[in-house]
Each structure stands twice: as structure tokens, then as C-alpha cells.
PDB file of N, CA and C in Angstrom:
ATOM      1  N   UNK A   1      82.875 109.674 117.155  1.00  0.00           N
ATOM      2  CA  UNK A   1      83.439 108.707 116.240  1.00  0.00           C
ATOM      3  C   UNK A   1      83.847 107.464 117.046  1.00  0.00           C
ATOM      4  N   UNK A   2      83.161 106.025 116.361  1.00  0.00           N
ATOM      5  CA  UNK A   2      83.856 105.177 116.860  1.00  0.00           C
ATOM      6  C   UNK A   2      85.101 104.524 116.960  1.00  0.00           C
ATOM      7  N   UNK A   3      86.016 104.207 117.795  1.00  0.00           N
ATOM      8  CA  UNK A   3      87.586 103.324 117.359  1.00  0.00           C
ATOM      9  C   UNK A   3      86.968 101.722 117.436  1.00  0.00           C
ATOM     10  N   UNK A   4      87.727 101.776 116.498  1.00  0.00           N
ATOM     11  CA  UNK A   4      87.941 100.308 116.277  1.00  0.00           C
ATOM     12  C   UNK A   4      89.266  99.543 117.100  1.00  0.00           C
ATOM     13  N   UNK A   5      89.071  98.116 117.548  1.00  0.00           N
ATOM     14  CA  UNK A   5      89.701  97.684 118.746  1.00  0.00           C
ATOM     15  C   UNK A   5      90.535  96.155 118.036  1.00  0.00           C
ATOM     16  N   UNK A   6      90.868  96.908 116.771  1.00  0.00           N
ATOM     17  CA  UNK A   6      91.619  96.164 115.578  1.00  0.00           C
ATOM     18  C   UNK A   6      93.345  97.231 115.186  1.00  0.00           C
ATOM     19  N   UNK A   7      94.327  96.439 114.754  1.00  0.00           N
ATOM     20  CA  UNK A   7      95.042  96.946 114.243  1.00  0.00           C
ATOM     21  C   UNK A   7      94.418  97.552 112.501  1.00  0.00           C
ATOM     22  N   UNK A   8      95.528  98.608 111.979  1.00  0.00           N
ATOM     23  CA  UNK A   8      94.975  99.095 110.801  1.00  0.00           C
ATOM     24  C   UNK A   8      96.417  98.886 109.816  1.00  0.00           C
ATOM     25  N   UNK A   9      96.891  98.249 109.293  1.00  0.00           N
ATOM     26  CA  UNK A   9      97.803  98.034 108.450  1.00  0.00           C
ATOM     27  C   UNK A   9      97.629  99.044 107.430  1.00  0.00           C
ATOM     28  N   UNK A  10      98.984  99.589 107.080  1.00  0.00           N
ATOM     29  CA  UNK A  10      98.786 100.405 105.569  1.00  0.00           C
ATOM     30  C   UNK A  10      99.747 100.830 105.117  1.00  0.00           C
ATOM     31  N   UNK A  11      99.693 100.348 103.728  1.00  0.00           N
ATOM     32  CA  UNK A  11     100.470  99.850 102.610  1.00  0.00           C
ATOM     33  C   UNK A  11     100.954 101.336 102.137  1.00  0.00           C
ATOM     34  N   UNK A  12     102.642 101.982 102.419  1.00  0.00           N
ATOM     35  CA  UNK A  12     102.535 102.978 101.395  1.00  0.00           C
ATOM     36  C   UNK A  12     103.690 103.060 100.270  1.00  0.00           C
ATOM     37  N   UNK A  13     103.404 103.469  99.350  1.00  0.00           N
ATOM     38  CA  UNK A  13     104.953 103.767  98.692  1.00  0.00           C
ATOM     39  C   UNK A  13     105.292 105.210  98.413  1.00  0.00           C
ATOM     40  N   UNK A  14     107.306 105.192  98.686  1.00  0.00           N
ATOM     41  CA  UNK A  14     107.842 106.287  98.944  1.00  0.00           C
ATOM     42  C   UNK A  14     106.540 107.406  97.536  1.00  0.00           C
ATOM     43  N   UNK A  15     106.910 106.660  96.646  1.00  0.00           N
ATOM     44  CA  UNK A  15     106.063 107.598  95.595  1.00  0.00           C
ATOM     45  C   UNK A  15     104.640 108.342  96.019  1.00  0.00           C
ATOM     46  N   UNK A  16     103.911 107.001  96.958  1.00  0.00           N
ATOM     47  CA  UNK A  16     102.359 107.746  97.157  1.00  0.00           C
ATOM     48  C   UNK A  16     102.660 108.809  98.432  1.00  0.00           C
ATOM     49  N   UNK A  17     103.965 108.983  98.956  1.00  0.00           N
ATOM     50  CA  UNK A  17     103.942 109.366 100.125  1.00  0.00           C
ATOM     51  C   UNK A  17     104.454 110.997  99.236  1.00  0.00           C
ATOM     52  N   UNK A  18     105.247 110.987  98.624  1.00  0.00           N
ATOM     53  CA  UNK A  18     105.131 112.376  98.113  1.00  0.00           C
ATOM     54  C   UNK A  18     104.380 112.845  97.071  1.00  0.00           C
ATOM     55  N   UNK A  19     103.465 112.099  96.252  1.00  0.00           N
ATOM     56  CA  UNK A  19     102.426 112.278  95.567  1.00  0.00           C
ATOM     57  C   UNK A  19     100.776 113.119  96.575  1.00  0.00           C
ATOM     58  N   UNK A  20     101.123 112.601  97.833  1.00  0.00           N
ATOM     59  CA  UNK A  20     100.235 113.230  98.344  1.00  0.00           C
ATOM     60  C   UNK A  20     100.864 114.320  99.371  1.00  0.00           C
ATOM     61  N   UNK A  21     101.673 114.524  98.840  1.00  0.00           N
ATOM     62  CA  UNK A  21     102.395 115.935 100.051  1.00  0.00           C
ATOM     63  C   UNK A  21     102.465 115.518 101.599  1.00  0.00           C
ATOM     64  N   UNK A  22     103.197 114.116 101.747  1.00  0.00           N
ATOM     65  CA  UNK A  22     103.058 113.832 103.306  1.00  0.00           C
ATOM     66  C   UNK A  22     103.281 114.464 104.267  1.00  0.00           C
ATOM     67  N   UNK A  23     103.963 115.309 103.986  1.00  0.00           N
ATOM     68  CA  UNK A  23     103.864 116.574 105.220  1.00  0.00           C
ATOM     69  C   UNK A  23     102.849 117.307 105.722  1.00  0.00           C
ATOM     70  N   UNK A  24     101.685 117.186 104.824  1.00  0.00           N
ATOM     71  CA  UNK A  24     100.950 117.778 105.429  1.00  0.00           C
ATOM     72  C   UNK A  24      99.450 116.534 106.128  1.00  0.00           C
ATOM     73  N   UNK A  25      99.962 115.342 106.278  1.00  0.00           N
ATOM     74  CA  UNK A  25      99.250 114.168 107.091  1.00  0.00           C
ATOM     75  C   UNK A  25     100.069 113.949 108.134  1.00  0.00           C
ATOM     76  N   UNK A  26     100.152 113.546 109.124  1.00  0.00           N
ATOM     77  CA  UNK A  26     100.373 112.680 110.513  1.00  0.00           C
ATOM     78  C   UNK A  26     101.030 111.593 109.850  1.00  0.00           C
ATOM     79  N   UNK A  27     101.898 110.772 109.774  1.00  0.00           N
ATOM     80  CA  UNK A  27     102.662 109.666 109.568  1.00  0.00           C
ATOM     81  C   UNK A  27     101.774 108.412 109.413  1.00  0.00           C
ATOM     82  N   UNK A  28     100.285 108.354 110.413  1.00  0.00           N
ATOM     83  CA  UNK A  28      99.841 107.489 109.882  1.00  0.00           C
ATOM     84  C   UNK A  28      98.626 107.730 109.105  1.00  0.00           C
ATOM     85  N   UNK A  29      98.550 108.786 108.660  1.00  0.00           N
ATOM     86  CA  UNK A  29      98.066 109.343 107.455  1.00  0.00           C
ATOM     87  C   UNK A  29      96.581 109.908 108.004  1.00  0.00           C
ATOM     88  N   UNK A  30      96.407 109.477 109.343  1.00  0.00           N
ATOM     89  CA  UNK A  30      95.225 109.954 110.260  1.00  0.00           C
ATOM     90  C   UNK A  30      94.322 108.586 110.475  1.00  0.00           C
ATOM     91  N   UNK A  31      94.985 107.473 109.975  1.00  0.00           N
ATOM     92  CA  UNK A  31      94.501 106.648 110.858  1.00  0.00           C
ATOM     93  C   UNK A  31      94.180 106.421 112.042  1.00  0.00           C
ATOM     94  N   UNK A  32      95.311 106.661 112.679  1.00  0.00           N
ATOM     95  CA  UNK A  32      95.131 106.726 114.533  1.00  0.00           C
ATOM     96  C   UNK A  32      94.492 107.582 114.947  1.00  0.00           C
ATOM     97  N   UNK A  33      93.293 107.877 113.889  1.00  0.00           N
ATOM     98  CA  UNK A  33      92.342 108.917 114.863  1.00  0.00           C
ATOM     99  C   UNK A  33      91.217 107.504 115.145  1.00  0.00           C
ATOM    100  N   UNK A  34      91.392 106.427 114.410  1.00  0.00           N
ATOM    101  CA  UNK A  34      90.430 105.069 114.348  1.00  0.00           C
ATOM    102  C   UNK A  34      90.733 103.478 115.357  1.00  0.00           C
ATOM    103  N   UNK A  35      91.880 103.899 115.621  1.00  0.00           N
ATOM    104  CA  UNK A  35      92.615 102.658 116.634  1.00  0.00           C
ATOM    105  C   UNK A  35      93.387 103.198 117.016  1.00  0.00           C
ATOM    106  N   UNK A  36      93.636 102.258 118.341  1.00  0.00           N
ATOM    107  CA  UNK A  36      95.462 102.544 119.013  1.00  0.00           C
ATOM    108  C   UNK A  36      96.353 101.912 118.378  1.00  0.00           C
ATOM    109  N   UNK A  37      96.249 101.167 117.323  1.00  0.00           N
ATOM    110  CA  UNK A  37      97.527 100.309 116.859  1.00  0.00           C
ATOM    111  C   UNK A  37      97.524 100.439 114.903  1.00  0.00           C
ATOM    112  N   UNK A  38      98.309 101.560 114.364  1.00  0.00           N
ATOM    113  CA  UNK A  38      98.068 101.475 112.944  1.00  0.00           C
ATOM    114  C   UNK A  38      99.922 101.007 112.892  1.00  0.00           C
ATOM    115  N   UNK A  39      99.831  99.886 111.611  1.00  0.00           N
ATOM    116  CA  UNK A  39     101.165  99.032 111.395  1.00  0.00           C
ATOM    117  C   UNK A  39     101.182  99.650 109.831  1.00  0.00           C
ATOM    118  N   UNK A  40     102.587 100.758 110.182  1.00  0.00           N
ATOM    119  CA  UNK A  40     103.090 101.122 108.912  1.00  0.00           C
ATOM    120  C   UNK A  40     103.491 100.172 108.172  1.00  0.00           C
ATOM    121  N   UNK A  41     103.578  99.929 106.458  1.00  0.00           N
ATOM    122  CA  UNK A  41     104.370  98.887 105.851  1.00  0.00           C
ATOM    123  C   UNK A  41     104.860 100.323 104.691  1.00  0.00           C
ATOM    124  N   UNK A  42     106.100 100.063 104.367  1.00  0.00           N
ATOM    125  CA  UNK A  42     106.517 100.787 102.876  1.00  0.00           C
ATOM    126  C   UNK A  42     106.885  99.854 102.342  1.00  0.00           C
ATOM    127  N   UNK A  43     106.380 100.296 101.191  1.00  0.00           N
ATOM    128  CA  UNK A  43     106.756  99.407 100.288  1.00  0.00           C
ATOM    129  C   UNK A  43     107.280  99.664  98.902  1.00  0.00           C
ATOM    130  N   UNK A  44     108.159  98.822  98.009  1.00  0.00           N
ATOM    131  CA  UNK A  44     108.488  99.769  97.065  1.00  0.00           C
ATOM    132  C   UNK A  44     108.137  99.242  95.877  1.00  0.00           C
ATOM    133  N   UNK A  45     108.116 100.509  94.990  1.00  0.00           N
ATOM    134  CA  UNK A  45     107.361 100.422  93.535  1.00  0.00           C
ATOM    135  C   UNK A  45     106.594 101.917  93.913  1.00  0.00           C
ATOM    136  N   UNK A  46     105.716 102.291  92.949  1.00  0.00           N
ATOM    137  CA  UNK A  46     104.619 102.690  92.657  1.00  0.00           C
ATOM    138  C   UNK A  46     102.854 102.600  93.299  1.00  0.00           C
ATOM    139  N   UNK A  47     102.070 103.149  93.349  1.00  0.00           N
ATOM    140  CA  UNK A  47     100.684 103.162  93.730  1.00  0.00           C
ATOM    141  C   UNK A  47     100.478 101.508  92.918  1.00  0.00           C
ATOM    142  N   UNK A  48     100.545 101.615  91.996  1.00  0.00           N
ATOM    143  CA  UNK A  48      99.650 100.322  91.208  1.00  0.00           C
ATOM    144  C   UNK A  48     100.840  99.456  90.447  1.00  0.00           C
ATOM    145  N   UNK A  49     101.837  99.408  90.735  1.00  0.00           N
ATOM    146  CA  UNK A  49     102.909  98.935  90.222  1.00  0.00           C
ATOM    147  C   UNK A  49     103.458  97.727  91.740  1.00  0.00           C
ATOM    148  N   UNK A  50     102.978  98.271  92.659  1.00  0.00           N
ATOM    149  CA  UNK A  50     103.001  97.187  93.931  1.00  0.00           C
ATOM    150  C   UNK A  50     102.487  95.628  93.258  1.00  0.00           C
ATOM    151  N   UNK A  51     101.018  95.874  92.202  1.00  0.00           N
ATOM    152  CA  UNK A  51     100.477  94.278  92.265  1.00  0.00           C
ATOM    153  C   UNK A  51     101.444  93.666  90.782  1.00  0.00           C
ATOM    154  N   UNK A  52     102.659  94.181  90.536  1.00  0.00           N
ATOM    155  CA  UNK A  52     103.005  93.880  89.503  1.00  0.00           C
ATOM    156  C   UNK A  52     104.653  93.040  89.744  1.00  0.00           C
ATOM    157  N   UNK A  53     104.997  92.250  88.955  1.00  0.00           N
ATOM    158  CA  UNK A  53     106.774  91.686  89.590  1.00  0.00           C
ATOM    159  C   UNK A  53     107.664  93.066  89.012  1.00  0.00           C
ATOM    160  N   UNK A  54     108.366  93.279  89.499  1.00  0.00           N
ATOM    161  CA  UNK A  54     108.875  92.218  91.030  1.00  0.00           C
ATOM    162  C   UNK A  54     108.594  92.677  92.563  1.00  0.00           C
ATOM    163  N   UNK A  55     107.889  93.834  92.754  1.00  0.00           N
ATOM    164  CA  UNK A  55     107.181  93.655  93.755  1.00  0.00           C
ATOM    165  C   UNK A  55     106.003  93.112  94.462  1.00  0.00           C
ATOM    166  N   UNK A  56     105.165  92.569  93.773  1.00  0.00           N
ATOM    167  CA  UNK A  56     104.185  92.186  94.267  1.00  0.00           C
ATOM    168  C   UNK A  56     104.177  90.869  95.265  1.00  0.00           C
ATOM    169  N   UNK A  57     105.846  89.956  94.797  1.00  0.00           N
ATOM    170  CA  UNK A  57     106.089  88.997  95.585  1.00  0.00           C
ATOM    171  C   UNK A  57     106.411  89.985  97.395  1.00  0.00           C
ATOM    172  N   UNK A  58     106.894  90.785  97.218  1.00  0.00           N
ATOM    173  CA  UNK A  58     107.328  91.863  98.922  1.00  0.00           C
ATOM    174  C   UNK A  58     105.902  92.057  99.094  1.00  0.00           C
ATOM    175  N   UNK A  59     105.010  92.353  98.482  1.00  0.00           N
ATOM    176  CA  UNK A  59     103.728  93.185  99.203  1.00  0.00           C
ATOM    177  C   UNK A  59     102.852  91.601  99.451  1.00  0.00           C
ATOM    178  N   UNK A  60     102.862  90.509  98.920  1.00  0.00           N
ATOM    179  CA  UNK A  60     102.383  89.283  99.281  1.00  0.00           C
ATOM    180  C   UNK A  60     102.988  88.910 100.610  1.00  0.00           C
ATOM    181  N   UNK A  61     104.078  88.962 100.940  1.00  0.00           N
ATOM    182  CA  UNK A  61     104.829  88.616 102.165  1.00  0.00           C
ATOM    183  C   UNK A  61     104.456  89.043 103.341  1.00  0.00           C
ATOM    184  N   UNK A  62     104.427  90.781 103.002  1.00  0.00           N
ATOM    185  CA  UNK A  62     103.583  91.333 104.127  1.00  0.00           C
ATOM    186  C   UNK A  62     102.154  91.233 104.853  1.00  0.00           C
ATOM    187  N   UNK A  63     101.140  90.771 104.062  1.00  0.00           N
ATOM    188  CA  UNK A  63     100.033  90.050 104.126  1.00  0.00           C
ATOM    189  C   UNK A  63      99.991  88.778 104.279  1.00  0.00           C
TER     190      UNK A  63
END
């Protein structure tokens, strides 16, 4: 497998993090099997409620 010689940003919310049973992923969800540098962001709201106000102005910021 190739790594990539890029950071990997990724977007989660508390919700998607226990929607998918995070305990049973690595913190960066197994990204860092793809780079040395993955940049956690949490963020809050919902999976699809992030592109909506009043969060979507926080998840614009971060990008």
C-alpha cells in the first residue's frame, strides 16, 4: 500500500463517533495507515446537520 506524503484532515461528530462504535477504530479511524500526519477536527452537530446553521459557519472555519 501506498502513503501518501499529504496531511489527511477528518471531520468527525461526537454523534458519528458513537454511531460507528469508535472503540472499535484507532482514533484516527485508520487513516494513519495512509500518512504520517492525519488532523483530527470534531465537530458539532450531526453527520449531515454539520452543512446546516448554525454549524456549518464552525465547519467553514475549519477549512
Amino acid at each position: 500500500m501506498r502513503r501518501t506524503h499529504c496531511a489527511i484532515d477528518l471531520f468527525c461528530t461526537e454523534g458519528s463517533q458513537k454511531a460507528w462504535n469508535h472503540k472499535k477504530f484507532p482514533k484516527d479511524w485508520g487513516w494513519g495507515t495512509h500518512t504520517d500526519q492525519v488532523r483530527i477536527h470534531q465537530l458539532s452537530g450531526a453527520h449531515f446537520s454539520v452543512f446546516n446553521n448554525p454549524y456549518v459557519q464552525d465547519f467553514a472555519k475549519l477549512l
